[in-house]
N, C-alpha and C. Protein backbone atom coordinates (compact mmCIF):
# COMPACT_ATOMS: atom_id res chain seq x y z
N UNK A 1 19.19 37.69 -7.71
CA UNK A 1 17.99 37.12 -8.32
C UNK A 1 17.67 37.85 -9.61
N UNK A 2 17.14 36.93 -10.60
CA UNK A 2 16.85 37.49 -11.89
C UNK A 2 15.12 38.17 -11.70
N UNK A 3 15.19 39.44 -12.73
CA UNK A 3 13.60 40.31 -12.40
C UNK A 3 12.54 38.81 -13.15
N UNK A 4 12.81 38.30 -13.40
CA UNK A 4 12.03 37.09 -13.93
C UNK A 4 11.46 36.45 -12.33
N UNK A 5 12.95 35.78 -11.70
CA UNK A 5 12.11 35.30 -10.61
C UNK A 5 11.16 36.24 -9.62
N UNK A 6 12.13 37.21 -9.73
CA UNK A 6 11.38 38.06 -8.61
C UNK A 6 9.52 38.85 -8.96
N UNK A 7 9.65 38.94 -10.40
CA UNK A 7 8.07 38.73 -11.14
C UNK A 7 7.32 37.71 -10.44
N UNK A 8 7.43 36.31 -10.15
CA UNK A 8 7.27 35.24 -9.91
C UNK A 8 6.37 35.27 -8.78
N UNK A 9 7.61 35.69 -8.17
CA UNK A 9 7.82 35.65 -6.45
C UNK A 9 6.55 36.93 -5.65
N UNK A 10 6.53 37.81 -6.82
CA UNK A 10 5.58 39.01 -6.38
C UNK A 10 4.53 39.44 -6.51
N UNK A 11 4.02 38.07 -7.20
CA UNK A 11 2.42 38.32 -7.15
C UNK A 11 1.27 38.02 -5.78
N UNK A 12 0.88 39.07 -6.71
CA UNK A 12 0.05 39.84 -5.48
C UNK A 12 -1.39 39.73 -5.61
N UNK A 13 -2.84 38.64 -4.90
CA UNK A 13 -4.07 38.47 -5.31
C UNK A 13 -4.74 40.08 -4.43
N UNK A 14 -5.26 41.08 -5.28
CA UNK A 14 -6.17 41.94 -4.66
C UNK A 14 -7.02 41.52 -3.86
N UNK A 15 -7.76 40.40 -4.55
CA UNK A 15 -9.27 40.23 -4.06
C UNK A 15 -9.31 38.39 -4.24
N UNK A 16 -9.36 37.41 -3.06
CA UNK A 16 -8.66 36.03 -3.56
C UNK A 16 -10.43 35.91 -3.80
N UNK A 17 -10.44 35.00 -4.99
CA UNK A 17 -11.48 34.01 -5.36
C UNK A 17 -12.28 33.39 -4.25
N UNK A 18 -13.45 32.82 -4.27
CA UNK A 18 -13.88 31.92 -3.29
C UNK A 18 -14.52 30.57 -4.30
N UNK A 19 -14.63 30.70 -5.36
CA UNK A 19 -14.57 29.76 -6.35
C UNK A 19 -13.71 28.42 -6.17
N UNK A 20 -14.36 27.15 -6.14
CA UNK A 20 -14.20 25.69 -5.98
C UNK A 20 -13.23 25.49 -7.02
N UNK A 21 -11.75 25.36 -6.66
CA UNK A 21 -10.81 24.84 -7.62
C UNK A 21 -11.43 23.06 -8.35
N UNK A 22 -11.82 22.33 -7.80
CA UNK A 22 -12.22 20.58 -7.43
C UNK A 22 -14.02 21.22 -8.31
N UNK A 23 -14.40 21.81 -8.04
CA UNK A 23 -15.99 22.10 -9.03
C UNK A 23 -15.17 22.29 -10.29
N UNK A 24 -14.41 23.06 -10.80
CA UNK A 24 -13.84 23.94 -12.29
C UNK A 24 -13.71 22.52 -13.17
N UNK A 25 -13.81 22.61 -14.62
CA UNK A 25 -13.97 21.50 -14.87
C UNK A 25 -12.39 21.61 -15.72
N UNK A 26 -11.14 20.88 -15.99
CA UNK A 26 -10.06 21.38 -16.68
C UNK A 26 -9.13 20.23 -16.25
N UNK A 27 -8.12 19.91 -16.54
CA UNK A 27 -6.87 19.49 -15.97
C UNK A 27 -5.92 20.03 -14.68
N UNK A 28 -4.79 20.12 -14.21
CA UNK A 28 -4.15 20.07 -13.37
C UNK A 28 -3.86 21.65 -13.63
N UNK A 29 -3.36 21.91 -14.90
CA UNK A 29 -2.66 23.04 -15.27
C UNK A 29 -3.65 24.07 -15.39
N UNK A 30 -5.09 23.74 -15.69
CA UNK A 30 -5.58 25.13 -16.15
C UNK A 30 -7.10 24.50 -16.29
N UNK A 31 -8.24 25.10 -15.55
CA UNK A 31 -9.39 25.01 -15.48
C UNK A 31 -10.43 25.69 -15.75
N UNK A 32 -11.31 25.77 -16.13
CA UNK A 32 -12.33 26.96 -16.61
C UNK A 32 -13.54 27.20 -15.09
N UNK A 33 -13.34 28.45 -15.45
CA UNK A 33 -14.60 28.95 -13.75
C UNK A 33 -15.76 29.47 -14.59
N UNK A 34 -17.13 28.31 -14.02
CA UNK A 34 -18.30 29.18 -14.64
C UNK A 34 -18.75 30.07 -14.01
N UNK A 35 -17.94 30.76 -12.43
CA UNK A 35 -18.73 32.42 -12.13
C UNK A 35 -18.51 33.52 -12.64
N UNK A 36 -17.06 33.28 -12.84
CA UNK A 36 -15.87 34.42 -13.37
C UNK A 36 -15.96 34.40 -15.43
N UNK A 37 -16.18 33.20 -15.82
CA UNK A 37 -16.05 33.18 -17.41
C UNK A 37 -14.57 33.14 -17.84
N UNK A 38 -13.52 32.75 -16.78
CA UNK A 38 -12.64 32.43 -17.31
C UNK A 38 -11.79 31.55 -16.84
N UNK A 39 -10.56 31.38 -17.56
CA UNK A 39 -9.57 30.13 -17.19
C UNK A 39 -8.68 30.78 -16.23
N UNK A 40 -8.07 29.59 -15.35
CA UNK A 40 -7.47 29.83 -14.08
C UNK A 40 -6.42 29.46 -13.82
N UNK A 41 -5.68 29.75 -14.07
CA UNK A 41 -3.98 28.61 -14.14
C UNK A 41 -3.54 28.37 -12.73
N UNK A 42 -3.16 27.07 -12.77
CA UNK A 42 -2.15 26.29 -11.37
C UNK A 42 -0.94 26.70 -11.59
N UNK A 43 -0.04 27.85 -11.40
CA UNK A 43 0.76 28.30 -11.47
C UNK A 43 1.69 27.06 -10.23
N UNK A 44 1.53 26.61 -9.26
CA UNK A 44 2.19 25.57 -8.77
C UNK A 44 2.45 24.09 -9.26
N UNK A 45 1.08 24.01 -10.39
CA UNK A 45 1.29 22.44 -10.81
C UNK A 45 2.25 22.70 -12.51
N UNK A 46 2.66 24.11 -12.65
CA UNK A 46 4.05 24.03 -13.59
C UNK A 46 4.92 23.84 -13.29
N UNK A 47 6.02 23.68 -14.12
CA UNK A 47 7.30 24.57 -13.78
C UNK A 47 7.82 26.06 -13.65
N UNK A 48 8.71 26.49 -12.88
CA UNK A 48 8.65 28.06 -13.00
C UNK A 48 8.93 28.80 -14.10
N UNK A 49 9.64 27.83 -15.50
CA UNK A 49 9.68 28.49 -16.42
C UNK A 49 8.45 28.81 -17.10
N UNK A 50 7.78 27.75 -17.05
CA UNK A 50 6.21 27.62 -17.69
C UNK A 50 5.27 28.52 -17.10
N UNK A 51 5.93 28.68 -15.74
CA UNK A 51 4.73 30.00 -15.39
C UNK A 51 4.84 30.91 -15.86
N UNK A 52 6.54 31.39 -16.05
CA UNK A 52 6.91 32.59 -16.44
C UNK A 52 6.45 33.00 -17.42
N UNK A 53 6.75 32.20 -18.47
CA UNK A 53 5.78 32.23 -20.00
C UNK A 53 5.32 32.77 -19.95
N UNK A 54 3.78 31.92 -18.94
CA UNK A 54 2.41 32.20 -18.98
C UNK A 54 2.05 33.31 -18.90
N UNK A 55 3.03 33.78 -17.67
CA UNK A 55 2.52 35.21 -17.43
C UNK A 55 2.77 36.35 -18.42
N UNK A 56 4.29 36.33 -18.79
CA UNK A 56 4.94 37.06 -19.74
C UNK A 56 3.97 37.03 -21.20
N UNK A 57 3.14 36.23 -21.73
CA UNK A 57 2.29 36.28 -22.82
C UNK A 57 1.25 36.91 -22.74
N UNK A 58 0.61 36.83 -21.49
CA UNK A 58 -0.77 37.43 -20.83
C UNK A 58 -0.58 38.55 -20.38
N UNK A 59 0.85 39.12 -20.12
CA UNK A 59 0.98 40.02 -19.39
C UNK A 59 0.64 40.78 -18.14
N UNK A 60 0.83 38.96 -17.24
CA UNK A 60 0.21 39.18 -15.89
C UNK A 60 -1.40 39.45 -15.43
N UNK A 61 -2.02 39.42 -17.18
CA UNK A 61 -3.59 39.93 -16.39
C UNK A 61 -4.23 38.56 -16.62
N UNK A 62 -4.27 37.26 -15.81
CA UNK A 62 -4.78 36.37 -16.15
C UNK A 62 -5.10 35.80 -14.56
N UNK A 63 -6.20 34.84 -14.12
CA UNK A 63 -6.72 34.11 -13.15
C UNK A 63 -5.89 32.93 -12.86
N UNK A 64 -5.29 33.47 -11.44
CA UNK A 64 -4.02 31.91 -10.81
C UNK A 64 -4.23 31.31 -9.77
N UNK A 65 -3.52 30.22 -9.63
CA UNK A 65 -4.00 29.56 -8.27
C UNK A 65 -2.30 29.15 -7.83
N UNK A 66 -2.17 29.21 -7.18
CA UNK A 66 -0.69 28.84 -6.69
C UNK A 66 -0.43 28.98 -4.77
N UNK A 67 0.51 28.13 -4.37
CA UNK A 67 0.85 28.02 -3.17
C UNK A 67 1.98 28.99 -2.54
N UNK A 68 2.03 29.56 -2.02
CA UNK A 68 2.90 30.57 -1.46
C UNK A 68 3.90 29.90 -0.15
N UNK A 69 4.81 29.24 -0.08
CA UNK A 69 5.74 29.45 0.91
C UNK A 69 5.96 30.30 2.11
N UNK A 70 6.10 30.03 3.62
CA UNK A 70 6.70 30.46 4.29
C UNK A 70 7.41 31.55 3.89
N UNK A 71 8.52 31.78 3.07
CA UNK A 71 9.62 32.23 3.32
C UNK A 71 9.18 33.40 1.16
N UNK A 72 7.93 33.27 1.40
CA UNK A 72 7.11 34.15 0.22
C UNK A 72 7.42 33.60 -1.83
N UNK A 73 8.00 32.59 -1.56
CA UNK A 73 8.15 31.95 -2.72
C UNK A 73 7.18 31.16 -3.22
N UNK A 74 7.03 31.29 -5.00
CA UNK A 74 5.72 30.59 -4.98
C UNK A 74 6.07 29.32 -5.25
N UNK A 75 5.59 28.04 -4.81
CA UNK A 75 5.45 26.83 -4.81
C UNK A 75 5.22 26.48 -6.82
N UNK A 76 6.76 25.57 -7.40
CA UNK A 76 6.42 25.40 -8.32
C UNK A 76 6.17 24.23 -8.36
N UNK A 77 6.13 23.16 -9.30
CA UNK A 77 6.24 21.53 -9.95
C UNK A 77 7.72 21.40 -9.79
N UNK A 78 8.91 21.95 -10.11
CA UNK A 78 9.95 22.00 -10.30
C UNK A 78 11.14 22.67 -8.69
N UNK A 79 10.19 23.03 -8.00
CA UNK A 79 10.75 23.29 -6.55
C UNK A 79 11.20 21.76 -5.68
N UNK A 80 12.58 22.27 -5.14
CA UNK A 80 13.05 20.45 -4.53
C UNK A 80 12.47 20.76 -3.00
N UNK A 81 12.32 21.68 -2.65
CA UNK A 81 11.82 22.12 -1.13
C UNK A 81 10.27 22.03 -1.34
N UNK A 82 9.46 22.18 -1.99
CA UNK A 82 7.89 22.11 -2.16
C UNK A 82 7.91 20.77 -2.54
N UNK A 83 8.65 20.15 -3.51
CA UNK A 83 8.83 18.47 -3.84
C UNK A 83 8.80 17.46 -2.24
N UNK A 84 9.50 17.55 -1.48
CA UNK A 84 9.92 17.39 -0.35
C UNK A 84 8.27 17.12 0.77
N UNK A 85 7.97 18.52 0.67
CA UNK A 85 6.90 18.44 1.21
C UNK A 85 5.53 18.09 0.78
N UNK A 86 5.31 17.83 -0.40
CA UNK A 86 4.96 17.18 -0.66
C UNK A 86 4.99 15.63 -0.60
N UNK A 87 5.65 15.20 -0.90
CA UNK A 87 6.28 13.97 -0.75
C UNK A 87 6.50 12.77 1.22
N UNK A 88 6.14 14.31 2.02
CA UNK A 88 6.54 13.32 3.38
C UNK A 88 5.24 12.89 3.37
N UNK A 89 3.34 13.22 3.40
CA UNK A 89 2.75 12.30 3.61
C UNK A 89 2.68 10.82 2.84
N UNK A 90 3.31 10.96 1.85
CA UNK A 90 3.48 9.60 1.24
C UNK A 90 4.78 8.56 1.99
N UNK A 91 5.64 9.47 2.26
CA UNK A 91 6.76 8.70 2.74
C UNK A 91 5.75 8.12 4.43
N UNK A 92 5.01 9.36 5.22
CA UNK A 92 4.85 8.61 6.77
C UNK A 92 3.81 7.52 6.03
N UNK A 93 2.89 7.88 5.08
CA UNK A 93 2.06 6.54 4.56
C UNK A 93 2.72 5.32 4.50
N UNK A 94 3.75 5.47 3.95
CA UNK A 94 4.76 4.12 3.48
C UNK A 94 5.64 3.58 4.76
N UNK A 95 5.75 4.38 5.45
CA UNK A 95 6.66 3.80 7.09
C UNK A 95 5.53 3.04 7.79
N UNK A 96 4.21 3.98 7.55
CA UNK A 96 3.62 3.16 8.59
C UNK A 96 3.27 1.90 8.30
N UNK A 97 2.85 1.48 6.95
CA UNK A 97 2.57 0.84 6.06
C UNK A 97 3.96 -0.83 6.20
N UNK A 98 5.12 -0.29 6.12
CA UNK A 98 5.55 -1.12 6.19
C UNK A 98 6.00 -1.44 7.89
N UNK A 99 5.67 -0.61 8.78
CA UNK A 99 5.80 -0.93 10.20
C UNK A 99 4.44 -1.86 10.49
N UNK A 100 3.27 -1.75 9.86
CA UNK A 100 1.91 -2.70 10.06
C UNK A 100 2.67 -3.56 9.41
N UNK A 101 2.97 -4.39 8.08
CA UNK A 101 3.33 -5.44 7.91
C UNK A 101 4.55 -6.40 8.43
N UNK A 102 5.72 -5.45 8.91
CA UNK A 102 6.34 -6.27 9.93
C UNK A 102 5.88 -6.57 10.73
N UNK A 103 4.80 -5.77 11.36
CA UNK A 103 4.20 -6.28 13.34
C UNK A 103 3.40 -7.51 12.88
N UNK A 104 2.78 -7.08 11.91
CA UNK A 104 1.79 -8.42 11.52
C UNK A 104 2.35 -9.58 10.77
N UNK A 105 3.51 -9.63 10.15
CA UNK A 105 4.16 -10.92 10.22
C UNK A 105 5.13 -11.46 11.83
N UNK A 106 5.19 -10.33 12.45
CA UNK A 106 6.02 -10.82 13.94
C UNK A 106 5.30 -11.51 14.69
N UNK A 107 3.63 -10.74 14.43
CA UNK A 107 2.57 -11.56 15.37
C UNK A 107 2.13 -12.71 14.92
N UNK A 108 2.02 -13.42 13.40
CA UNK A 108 2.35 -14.40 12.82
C UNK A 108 2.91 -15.16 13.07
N UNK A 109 4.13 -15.11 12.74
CA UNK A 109 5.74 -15.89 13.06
C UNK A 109 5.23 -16.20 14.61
N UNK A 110 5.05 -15.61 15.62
CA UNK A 110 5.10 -15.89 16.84
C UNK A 110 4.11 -17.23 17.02
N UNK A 111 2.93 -16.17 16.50
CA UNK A 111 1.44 -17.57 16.36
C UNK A 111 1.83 -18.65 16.01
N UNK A 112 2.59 -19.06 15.21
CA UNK A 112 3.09 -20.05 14.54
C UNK A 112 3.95 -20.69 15.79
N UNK A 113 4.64 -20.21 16.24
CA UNK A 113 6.03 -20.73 16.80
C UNK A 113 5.39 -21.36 18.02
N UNK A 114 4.48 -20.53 18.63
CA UNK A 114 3.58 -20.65 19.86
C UNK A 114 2.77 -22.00 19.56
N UNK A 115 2.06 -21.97 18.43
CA UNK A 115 1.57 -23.82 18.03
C UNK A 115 1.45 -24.61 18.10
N UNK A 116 3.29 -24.55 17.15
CA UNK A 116 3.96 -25.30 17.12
C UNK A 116 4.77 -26.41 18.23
N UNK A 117 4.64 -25.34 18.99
CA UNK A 117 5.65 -25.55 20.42
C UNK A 117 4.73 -26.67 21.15
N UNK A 118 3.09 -25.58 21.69
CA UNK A 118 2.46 -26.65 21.87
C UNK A 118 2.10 -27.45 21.72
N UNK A 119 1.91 -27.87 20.29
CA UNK A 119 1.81 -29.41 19.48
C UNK A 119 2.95 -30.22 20.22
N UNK A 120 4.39 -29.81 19.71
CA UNK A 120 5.10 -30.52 20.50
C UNK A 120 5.12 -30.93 21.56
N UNK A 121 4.74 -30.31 22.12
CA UNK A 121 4.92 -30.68 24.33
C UNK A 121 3.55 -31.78 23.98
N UNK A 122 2.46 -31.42 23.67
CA UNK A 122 1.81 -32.77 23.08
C UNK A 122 0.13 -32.30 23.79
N UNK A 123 0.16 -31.04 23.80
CA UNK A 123 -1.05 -30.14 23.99
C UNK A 123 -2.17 -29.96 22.31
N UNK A 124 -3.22 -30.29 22.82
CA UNK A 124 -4.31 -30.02 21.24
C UNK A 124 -4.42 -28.79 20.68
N UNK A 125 -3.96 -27.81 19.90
CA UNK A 125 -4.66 -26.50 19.04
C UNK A 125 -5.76 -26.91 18.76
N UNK A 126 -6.95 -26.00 18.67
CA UNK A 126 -8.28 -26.32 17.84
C UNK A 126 -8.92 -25.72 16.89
N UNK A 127 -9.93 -26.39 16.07
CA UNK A 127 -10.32 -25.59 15.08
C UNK A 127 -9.33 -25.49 13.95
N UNK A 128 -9.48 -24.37 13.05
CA UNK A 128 -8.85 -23.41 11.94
C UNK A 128 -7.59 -23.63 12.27
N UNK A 129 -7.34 -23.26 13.86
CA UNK A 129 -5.55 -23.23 13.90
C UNK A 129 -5.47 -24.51 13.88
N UNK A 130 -5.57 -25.42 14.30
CA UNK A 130 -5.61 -26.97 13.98
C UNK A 130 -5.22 -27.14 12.65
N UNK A 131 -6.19 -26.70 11.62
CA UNK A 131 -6.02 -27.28 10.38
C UNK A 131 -4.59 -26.73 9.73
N UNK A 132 -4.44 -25.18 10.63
CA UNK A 132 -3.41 -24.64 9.27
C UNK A 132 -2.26 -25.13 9.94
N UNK A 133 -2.20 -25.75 11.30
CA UNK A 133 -0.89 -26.47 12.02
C UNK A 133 -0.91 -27.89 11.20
N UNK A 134 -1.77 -28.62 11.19
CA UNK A 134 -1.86 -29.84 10.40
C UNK A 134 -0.89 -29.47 8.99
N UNK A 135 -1.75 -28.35 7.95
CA UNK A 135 -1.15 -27.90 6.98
C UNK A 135 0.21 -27.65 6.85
N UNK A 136 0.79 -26.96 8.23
CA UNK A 136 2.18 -26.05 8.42
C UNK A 136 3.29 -27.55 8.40
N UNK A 137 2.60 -27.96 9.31
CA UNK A 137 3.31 -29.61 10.21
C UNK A 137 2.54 -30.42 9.82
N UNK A 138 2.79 -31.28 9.17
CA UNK A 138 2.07 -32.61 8.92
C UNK A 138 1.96 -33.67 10.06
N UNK A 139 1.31 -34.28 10.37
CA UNK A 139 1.23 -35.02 11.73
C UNK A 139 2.14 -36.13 11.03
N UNK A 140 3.51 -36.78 12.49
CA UNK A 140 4.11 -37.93 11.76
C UNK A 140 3.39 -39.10 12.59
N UNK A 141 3.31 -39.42 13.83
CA UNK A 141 2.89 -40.12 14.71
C UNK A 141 1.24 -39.96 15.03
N UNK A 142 0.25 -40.71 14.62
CA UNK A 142 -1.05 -40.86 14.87
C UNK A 142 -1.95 -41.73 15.71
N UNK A 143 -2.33 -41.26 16.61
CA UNK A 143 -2.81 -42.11 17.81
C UNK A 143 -4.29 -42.77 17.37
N UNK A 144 -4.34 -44.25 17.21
CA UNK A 144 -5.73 -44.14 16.50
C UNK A 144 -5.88 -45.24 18.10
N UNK A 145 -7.78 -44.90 18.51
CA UNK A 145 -8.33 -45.76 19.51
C UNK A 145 -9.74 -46.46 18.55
N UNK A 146 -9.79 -47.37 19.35
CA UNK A 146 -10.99 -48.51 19.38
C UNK A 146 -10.52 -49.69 19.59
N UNK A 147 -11.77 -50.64 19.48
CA UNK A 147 -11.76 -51.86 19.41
C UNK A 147 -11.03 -52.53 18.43
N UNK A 148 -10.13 -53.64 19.29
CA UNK A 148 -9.74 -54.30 18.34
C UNK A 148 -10.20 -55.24 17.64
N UNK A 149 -10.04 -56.45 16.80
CA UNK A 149 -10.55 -57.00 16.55
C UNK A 149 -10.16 -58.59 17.05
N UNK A 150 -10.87 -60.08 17.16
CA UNK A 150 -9.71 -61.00 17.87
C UNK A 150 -9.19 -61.23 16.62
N UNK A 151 -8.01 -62.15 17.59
CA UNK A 151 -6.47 -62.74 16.62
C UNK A 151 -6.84 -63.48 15.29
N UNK A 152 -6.54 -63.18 14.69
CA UNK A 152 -6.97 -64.68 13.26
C UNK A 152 -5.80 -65.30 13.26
N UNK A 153 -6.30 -66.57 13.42
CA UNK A 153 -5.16 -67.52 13.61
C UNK A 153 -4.54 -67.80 11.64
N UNK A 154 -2.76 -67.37 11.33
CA UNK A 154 -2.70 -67.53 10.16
C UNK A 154 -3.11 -68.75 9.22
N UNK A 155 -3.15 -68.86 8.27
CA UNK A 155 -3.40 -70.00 7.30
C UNK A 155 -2.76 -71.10 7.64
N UNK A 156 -3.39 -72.66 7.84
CA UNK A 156 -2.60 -73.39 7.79
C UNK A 156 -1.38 -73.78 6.14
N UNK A 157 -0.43 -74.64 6.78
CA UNK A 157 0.49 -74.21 5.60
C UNK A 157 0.09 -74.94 4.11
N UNK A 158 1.00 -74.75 3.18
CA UNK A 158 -0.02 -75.35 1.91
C UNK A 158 0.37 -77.42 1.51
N UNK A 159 -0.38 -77.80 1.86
CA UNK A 159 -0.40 -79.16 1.18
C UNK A 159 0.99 -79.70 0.21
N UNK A 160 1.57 -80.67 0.39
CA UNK A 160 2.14 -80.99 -0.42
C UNK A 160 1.37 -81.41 -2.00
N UNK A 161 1.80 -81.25 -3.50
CA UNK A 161 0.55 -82.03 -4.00
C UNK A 161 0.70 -83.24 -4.39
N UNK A 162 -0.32 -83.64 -4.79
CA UNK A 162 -0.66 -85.25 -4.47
C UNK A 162 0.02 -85.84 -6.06
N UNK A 163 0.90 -86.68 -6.21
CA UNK A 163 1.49 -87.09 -7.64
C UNK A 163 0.92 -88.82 -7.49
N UNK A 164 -0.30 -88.95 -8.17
CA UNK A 164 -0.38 -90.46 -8.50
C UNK A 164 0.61 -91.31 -8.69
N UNK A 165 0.04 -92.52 -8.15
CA UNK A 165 1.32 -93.62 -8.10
C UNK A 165 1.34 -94.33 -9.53
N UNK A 166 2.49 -95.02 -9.39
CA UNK A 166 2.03 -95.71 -11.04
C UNK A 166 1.84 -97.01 -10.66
């Protein structure tokens, strides 16, 4: 390991802050604290070169905020193992996400099929599901009741016409 990373890797908070990162008013990278009077760097929302910088200019005497690892490494922007973990609540968001929209088109598709079926056998749906079965399936055969009306007897046929004699 280069004394760069291991600089990195070895910082050490004496006394940790109790100061509201989400109160500080600043960007991602670097926020101002009104208890302390000064700026506070996200040493995790860089890269590790960018921290290095940071520190190397300041000469380590500056206010940080950063995530520490298990295994004592500090959590950069540029870490594929902190990337990672970051990244799974979005991934279980997105599984579950697309496991609700399959169940809820399966329970769909079924509703539908279920309907359908009964329309066929020649059972009534009602209501809403009615209409969107009407909509889905157009009715081909329509049972209409009432009174009929009586027979009208057709027109008698038409006249020959009449040609004066001479």
């Amino acid at each position: 390991m280069s004394q760069a990373t291991l600089s990195l890797d070895s910082i050490q908070i004496a006394s940790p802050c109790s100061a509201s990162w989400e109160a500080m008013s600043g960007d991602e990278r670097a926020r101002f604290c009104g208890q302390c009077g000064k700026n506070v760097y996200n040493l995790s929302g860089m890269t590790r070169q960018a921290a290095l910088d940071l520190m190397e200019r300041t000469e380590g005497r500056l206010c940080v905020r950063f995530y520490r690892r298990a295994d004592g490494t500090v959590l950069t922007q540029d870490c594929p193992v902190g990337l990672a973990i970051l990244r799974r609540p979005f991934y279980l968001i997105g599984g579950l996400a697309a496991a609700f929209l399959v169940a809820v088109l399966g329970m769909l598709t079924a509703g539908v099929f279920v309907l359908a079926l009964s329309r066929h056998e020649g059972r009534a749906a009602a209501g809403p599901v009615q209409q969107v079965m009407d909509w889905l399936f157009p009715p081909r055969d329509v049972c209409v009741m009432g009174e009929a009306p009586p027979r009208i007897a057709p027109p008698p046929p038409p006249r020959p016409p009449v040609v004066p004699a001479p």
